[in-house]
C-alpha atoms as a PDB file:
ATOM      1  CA  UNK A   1      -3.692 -35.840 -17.363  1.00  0.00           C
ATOM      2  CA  UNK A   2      -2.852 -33.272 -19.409  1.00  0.00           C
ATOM      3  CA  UNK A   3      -0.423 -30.427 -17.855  1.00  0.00           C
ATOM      4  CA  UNK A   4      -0.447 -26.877 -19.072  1.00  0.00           C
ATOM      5  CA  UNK A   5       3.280 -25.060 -19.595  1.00  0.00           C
ATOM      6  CA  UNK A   6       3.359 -22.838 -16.331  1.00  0.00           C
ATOM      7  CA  UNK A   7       6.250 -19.963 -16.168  1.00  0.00           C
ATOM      8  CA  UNK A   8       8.976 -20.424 -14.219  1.00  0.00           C
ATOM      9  CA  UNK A   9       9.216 -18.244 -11.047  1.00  0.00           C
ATOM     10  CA  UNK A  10      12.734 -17.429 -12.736  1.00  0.00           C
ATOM     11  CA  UNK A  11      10.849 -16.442 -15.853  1.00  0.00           C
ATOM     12  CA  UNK A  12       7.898 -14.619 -13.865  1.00  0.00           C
ATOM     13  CA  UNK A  13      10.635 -12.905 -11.811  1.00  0.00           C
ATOM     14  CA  UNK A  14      12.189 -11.616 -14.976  1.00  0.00           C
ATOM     15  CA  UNK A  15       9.592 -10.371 -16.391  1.00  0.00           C
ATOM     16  CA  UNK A  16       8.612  -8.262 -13.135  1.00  0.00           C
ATOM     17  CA  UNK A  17      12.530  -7.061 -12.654  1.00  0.00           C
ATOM     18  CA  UNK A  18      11.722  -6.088 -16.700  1.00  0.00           C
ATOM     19  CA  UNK A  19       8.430  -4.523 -16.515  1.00  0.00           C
ATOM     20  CA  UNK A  20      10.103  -2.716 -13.430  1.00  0.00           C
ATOM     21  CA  UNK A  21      12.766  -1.215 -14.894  1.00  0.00           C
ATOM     22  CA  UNK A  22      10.229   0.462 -17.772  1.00  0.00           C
ATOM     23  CA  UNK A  23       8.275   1.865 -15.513  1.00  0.00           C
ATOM     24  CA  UNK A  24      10.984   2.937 -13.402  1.00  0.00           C
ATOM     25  CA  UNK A  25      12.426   4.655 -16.921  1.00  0.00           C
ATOM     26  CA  UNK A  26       9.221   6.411 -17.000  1.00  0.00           C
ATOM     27  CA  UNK A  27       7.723   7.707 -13.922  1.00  0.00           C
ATOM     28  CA  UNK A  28      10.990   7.480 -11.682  1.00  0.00           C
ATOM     29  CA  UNK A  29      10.484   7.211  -8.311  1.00  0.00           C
ATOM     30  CA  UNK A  30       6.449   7.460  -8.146  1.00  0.00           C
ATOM     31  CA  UNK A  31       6.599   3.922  -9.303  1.00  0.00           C
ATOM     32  CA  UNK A  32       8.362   2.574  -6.208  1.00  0.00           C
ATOM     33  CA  UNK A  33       6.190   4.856  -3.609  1.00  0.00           C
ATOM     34  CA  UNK A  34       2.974   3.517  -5.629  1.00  0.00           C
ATOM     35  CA  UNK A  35       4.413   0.043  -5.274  1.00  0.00           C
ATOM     36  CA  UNK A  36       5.201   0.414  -1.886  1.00  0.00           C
ATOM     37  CA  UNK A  37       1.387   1.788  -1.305  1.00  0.00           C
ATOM     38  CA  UNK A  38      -0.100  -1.210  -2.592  1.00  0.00           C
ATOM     39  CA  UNK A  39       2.360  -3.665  -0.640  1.00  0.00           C
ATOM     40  CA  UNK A  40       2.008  -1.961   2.778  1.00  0.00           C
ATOM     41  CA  UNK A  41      -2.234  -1.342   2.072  1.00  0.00           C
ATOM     42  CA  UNK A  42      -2.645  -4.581   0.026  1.00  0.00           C
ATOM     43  CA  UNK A  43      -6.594  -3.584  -0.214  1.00  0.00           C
ATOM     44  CA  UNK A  44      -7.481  -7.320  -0.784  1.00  0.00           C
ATOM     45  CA  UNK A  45      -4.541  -9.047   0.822  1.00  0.00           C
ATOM     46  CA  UNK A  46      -3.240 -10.929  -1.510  1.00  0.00           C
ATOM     47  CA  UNK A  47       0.541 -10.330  -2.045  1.00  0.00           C
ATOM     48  CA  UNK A  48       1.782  -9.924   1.681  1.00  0.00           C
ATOM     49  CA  UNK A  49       4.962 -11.066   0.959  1.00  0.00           C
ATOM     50  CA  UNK A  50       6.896  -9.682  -1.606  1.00  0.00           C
ATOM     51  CA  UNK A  51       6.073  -5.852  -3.134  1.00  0.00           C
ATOM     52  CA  UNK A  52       7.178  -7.276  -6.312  1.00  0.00           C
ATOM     53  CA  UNK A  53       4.252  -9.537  -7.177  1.00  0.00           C
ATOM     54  CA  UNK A  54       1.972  -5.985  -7.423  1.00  0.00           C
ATOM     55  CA  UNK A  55       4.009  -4.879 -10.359  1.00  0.00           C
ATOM     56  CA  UNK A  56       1.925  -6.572 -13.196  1.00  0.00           C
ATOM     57  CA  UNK A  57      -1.414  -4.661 -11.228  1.00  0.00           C
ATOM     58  CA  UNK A  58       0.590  -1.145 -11.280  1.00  0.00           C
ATOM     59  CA  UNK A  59       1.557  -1.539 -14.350  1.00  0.00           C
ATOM     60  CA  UNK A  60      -2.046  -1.254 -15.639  1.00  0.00           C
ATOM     61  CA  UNK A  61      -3.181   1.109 -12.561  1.00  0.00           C
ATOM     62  CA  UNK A  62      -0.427   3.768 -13.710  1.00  0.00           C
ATOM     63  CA  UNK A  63      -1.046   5.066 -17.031  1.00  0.00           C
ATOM     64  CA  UNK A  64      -4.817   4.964 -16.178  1.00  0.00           C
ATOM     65  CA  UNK A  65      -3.991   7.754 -13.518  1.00  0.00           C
ATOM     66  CA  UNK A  66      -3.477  10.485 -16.320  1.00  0.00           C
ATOM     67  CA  UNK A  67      -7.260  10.163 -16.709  1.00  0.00           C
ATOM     68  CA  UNK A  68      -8.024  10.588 -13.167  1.00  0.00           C
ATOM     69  CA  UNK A  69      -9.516  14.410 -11.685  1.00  0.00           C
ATOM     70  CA  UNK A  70     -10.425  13.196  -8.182  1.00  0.00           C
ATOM     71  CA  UNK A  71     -10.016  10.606  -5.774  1.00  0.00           C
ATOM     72  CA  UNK A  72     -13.062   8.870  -6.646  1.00  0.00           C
ATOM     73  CA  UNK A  73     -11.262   8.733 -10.092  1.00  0.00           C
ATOM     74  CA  UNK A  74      -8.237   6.910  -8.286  1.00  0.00           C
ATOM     75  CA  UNK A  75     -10.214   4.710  -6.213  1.00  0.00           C
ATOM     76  CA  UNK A  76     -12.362   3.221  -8.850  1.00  0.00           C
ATOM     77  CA  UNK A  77      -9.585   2.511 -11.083  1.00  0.00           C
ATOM     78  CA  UNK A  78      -7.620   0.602  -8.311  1.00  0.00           C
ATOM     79  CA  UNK A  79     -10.764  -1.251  -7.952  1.00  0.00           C
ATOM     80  CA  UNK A  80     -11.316  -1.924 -11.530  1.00  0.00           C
ATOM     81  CA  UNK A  81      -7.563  -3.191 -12.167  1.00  0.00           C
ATOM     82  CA  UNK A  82      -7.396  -5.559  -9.104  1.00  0.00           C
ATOM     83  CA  UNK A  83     -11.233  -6.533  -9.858  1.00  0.00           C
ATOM     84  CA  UNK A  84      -9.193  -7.340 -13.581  1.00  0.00           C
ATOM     85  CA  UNK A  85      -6.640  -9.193 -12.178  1.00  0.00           C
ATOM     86  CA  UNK A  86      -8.095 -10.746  -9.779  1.00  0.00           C
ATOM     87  CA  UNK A  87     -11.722 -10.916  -9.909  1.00  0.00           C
ATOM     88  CA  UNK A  88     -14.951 -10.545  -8.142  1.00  0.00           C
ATOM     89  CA  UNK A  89     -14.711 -12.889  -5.905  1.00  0.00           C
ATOM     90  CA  UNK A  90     -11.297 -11.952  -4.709  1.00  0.00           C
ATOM     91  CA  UNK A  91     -12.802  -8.140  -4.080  1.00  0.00           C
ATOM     92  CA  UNK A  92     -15.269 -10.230  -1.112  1.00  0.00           C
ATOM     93  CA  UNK A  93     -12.471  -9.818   1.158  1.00  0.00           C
ATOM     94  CA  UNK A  94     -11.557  -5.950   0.364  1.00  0.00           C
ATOM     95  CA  UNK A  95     -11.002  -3.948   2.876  1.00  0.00           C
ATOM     96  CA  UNK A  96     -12.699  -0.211   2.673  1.00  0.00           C
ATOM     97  CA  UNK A  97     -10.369   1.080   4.947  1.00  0.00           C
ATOM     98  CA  UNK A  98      -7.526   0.091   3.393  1.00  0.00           C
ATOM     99  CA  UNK A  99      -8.569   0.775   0.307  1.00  0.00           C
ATOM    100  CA  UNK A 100      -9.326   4.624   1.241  1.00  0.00           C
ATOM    101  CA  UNK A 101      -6.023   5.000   2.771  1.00  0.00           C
ATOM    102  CA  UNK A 102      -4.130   3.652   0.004  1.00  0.00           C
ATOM    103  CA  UNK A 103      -6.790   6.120  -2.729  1.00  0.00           C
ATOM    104  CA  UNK A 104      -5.465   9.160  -0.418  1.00  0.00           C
ATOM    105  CA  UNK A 105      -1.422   8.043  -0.609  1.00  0.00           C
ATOM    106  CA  UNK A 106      -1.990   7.493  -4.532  1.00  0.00           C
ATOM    107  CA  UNK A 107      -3.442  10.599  -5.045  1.00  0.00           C
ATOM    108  CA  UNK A 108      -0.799  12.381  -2.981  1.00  0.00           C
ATOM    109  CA  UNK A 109       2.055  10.595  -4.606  1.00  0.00           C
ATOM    110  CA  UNK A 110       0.506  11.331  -7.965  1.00  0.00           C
ATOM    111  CA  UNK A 111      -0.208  14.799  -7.426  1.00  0.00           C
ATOM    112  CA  UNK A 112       3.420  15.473  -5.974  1.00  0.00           C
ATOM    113  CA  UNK A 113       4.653  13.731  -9.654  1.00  0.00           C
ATOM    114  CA  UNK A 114       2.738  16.147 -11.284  1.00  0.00           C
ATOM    115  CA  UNK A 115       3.924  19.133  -9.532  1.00  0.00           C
ATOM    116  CA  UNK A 116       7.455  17.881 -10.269  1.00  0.00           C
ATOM    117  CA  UNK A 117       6.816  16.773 -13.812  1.00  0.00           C
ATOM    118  CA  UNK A 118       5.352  20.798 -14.565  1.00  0.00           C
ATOM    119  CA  UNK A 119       8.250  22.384 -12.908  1.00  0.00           C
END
């Protein structure tokens, strides 16, 4: 049997705490309310233990938002990125509901960035 090298959860966790601290850098403290949207409204359920794990999936949701004009925009790229992470199957078990309330806390939290980031 032939076993593939797997990452450590010490080497995963590092490179979350890492990716973290870039986007942190960058978009201050929208990253941790958009972090905290996905955790609490976990569309698909599948991290609903640790907030951390959805950092790799907002890390390719966030600079996609600079191309979004309307919710719809938001919504379909939160459903493209965990569709890309996670695949189709995985998006049987979404939840619409959750998914629209987490497209409407985005889009606030974005929108309040952007009135900060212009003033």
């Amino acid at each position: 049997m032939v076993r593939l090298n797997r990452p450590t959860n010490a080497n995963e966790t590092e490179q979350r705490r890492a990716a973290r601290k870039r986007y942190q850098a960058q978009y201050g403290a929208l990253y941790d309310q958009l972090l905290e949207i996905l955790f609490q409204l976990d569309p698909i359920g599948v991290h609903r233990d640790d907030a951390e794990k959805f950092v790799p999936e907002l890390a390719t949701m966030l600079p996609r938002l600079r191309d979004a004009r309307i919710a719809d925009d938001v919504e379909q790229i939160v459903l493209e990125e965990l569709r890309r992470w996670y695949g189709r199957r995985r998006l049987a078990n979404l939840d619409r509901e959750r998914l629209t309330d987490a497209t409407i806390a985005i889009c606030s939290a974005w929108n309040h960035f952007l009135d900060e980031s212009s003033s």
